[in-house]
Protein backbone atom coordinates (compact mmCIF):
# COMPACT_ATOMS: atom_id res chain seq x y z
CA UNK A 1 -48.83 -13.22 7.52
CA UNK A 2 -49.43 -16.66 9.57
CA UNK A 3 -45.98 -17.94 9.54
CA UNK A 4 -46.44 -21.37 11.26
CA UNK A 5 -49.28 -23.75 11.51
CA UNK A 6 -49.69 -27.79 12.57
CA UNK A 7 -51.35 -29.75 9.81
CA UNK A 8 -53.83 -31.81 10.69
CA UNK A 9 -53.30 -35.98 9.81
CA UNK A 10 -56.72 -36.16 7.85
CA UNK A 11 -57.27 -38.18 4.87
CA UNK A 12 -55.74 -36.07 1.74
CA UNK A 13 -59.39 -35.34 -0.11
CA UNK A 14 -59.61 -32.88 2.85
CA UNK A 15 -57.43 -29.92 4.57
CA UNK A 16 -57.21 -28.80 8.05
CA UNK A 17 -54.91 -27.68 10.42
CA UNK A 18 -54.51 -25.67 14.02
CA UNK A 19 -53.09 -22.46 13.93
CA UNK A 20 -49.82 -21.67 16.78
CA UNK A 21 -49.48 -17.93 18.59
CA UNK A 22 -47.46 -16.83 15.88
CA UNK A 23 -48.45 -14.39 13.02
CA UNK A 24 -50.86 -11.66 14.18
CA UNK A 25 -51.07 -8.51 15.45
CA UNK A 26 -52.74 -8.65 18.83
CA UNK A 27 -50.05 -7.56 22.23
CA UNK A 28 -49.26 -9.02 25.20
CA UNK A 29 -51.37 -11.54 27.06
CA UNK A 30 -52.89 -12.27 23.65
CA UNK A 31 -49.46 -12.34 21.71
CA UNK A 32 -49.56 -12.38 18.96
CA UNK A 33 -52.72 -14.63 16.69
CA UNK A 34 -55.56 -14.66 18.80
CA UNK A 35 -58.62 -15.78 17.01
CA UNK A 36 -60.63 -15.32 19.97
CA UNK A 37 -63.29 -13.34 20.71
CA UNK A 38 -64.40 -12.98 23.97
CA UNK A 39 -61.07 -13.05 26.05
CA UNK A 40 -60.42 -9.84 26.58
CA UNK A 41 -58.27 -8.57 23.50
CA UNK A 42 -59.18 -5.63 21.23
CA UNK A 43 -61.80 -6.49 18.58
CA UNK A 44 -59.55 -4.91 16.04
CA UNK A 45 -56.76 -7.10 17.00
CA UNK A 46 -58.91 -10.57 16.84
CA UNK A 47 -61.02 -9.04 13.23
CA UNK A 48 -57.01 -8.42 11.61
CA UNK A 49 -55.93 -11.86 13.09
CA UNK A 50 -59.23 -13.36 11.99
CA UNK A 51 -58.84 -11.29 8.11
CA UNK A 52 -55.00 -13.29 8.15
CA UNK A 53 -56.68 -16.75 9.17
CA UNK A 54 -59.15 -16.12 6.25
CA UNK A 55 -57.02 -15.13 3.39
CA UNK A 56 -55.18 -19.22 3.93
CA UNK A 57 -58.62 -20.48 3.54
CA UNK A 58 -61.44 -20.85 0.61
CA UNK A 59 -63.51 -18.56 3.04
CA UNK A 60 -64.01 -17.01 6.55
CA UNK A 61 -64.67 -19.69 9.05
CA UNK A 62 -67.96 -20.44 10.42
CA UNK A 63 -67.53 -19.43 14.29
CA UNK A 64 -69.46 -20.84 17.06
CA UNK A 65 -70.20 -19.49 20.35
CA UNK A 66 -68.87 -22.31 22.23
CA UNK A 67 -70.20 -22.92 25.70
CA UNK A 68 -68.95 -26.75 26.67
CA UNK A 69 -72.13 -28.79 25.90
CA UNK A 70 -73.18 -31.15 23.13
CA UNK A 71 -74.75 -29.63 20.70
CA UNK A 72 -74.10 -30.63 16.96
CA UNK A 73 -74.70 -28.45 13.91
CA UNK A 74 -74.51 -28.38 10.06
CA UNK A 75 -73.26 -25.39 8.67
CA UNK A 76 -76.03 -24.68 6.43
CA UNK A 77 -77.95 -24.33 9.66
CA UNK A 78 -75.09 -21.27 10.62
CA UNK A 79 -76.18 -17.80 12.01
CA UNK A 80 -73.81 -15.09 14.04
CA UNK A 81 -73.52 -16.33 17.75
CA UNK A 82 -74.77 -20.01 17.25
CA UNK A 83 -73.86 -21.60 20.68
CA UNK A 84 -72.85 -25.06 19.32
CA UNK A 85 -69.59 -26.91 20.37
CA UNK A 86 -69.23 -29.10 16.95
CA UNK A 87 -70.14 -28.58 13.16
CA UNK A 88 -69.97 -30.45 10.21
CA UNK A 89 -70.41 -29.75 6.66
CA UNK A 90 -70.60 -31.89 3.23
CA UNK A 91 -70.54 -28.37 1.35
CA UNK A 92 -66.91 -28.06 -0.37
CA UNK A 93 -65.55 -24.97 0.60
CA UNK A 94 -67.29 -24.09 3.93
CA UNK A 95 -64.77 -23.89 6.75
CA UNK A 96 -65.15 -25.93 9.93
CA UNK A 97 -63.80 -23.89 13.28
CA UNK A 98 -63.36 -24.87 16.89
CA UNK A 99 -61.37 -22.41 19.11
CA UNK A 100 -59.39 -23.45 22.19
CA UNK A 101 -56.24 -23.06 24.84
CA UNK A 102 -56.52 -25.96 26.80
CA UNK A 103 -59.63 -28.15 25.67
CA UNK A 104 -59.40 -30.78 22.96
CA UNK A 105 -59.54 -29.78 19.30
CA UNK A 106 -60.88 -32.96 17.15
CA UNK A 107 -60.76 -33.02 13.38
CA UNK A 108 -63.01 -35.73 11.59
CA UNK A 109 -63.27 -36.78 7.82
CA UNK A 110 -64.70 -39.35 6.04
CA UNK A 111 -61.94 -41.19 3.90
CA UNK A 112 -63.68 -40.10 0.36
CA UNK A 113 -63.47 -36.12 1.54
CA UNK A 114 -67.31 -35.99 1.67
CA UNK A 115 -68.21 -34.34 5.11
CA UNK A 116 -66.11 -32.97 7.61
CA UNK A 117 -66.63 -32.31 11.09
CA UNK A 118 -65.13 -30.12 14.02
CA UNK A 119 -65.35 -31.02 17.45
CA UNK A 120 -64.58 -28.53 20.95
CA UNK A 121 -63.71 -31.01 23.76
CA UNK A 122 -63.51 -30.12 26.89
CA UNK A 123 -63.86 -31.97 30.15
CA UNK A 124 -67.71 -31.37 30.10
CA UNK A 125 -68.01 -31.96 26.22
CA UNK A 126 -66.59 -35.62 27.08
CA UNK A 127 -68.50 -35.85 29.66
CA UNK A 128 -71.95 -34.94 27.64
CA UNK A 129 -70.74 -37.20 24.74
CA UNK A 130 -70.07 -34.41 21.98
CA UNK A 131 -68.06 -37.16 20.46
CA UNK A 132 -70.79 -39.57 19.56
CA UNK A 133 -73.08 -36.71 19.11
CA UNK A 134 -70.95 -35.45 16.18
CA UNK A 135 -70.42 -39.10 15.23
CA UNK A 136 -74.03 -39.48 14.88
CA UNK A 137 -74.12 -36.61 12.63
CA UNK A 138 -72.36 -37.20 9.88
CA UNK A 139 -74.19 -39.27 7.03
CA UNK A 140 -71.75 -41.92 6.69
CA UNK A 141 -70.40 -44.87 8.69
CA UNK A 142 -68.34 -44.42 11.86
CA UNK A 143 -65.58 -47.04 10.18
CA UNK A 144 -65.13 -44.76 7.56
CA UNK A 145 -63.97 -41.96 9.65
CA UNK A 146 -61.08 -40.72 10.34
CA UNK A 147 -60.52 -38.14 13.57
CA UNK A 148 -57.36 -36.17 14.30
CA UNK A 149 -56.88 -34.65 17.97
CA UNK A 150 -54.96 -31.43 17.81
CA UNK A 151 -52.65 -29.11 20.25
CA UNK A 152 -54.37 -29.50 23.81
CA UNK A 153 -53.65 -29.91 27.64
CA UNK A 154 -51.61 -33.35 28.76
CA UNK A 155 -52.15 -35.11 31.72
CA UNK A 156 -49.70 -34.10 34.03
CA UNK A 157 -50.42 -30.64 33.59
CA UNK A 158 -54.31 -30.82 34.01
CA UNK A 159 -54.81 -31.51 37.96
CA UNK A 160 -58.78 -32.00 38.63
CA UNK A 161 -60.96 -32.24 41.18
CA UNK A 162 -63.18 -35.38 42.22
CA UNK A 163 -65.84 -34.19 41.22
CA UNK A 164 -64.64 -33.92 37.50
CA UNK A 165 -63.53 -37.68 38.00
CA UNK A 166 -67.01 -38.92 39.05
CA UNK A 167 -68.29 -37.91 35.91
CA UNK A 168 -66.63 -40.53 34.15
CA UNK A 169 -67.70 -44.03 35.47
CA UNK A 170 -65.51 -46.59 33.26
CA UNK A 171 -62.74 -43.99 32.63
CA UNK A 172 -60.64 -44.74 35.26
CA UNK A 173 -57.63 -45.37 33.45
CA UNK A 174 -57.71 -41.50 31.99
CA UNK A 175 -56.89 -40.49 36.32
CA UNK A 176 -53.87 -40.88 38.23
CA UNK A 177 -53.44 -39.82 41.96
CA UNK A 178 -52.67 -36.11 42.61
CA UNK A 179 -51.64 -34.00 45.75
CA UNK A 180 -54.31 -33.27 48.20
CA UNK A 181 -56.75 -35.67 46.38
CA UNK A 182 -56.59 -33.91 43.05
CA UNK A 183 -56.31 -36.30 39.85
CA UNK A 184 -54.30 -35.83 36.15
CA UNK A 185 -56.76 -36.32 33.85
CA UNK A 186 -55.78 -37.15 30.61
CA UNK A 187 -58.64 -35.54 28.31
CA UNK A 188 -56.76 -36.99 25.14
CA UNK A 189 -57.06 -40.84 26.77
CA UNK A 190 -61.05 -40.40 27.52
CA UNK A 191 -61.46 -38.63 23.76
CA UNK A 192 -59.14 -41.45 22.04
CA UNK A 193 -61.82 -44.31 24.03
CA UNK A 194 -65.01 -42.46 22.80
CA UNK A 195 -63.91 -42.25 19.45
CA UNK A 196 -63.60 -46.12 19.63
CA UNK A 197 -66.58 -46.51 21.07
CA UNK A 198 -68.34 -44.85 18.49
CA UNK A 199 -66.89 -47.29 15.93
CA UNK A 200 -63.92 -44.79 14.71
CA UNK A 201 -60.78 -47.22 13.66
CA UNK A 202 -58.41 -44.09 12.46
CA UNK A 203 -57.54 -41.91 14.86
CA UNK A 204 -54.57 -40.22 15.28
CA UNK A 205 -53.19 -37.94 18.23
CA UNK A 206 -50.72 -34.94 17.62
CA UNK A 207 -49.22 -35.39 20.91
CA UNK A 208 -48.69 -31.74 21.13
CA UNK A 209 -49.10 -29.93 25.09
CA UNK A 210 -49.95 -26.79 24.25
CA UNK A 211 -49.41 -26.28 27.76
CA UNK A 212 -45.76 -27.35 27.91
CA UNK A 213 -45.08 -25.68 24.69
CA UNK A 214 -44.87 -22.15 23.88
CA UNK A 215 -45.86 -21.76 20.45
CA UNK A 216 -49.78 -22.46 21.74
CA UNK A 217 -52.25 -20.60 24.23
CA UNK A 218 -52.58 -22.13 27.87
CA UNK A 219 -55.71 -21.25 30.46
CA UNK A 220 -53.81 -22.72 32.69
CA UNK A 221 -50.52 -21.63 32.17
CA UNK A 222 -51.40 -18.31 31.19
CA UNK A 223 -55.08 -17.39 32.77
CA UNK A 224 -55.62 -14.21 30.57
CA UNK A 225 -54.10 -16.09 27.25
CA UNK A 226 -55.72 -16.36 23.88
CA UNK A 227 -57.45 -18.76 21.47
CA UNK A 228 -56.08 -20.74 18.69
CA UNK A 229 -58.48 -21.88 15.91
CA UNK A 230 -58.66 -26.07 14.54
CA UNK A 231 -59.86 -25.54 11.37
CA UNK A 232 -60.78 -28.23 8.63
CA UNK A 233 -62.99 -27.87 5.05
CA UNK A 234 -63.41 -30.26 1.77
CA UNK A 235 -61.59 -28.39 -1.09
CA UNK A 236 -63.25 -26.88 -3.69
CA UNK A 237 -63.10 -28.43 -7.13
CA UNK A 238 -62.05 -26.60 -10.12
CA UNK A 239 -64.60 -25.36 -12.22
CA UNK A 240 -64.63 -28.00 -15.71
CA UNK A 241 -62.62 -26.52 -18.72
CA UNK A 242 -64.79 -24.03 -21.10
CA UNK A 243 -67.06 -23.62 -18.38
């Protein structure tokens, strides 16, 4: 059984959280729920811890095969190994799923509950405006979402290169000065400023390092290290009495 998970601050017509290491089966590096796929655990390991992830949710989630770009999709348009780094749904009951260990997880909700959306952020996702793409999306205003960044990498832990920093002309407040002419980038900063920019009002930050803290996965603390899944999905209604 799952034993811990941090909810996700999203408006209360909708659910979502981001799972922590704890509750699975899978062994050391991947100790013990990794949900993902390709990074090097056992599939039988990831398919049990995937089976425990399910059975808290109205269904299996809808996994993408992330590779750090842009691309946006509705998960009525969903087929196995969809390379897609956001997806959104206005179906009740279909589950919403990013995995990471470093990158930003990013929840999004209208206020009414009636689409969903969830966002993989990495440095190159900001940089190719997954944000606004997502935004874009969804069939409602951007002032009537909400957004929720989960468990992800803080600033003083995430040293970069220049070369990372030149891709974001009018983000210069996200960098601050490293050794040998390495930056901190704070990925959380640029993310919270896009999802301005796209008109978002509501946005809250977990303020969670899963870096500095042990209960979460860590690339860079860990190199061979798992996955933990951001999931979020509109509840389903109850079917009308005598139905």
């Amino acid at each position: 059984m799952i034993e811990r998970v941090v909810r996700a601050d999203v408006p209360s017509a909708v659910r979502g959280f981001t799972t922590t290491r704890a509750g699975g089966c899978s062994v050391a590096p991947f100790d013990s729920l990794n949900l993902g796929g390709n990074c090097g655990d056992r599939a039988e390991a990831v398919a049990e811890n995937r089976r425990r992830l399910a059975a808290l949710l109205p269904m299996e989630p809808y996994w993408l095969s992330q590779i750090h770009g842009a691309r946006v999709i509705h998960l009525d348009d969903w087929e196995r190994g969809i390379e897609a780094d956001a997806a959104w749904t206005d179906r009740p009951g279909q589950v919403a799923a990013v995995l990471t260990a470093d990158c930003l997880p990013i929840l999004l909700a209208d206020r009414s509950g009636t689409c969903v959306a969830a966002v993989h952020a990495g440095w190159r996702g900001l940089a190719g405006e997954i944000i606004q793409a997502t935004v874009d999306a969804l069939p409602v205003r951007p002032d009537r979402l909400g957004a929720w960044i989960g468990p992800r990498i803080g600033a003083v832990h995430y040293p970069v290169g220049q070369e990372v920093r030149a891709r974001f002309s009018g983000y210069e407040f996200a960098f601050q000065p490293h050794a040998q002419g390495a930056w901190l980038a704070d990925l959380s900063a640029i993310a919270m400023a896009q999802l301005r920019q796209a008109g978002l009002g509501a946005i809250r930050d977990c303020g969670l390092c899963n870096h500095a803290d042990p209960r979460f996965f860590s690339v860079r603390r860990g190199r061979r290290t798992g996955r933990m899944a951001s999931v979020i999905w509109i509840p389903q209604l109850p079917a009308p009495v005598g139905c």
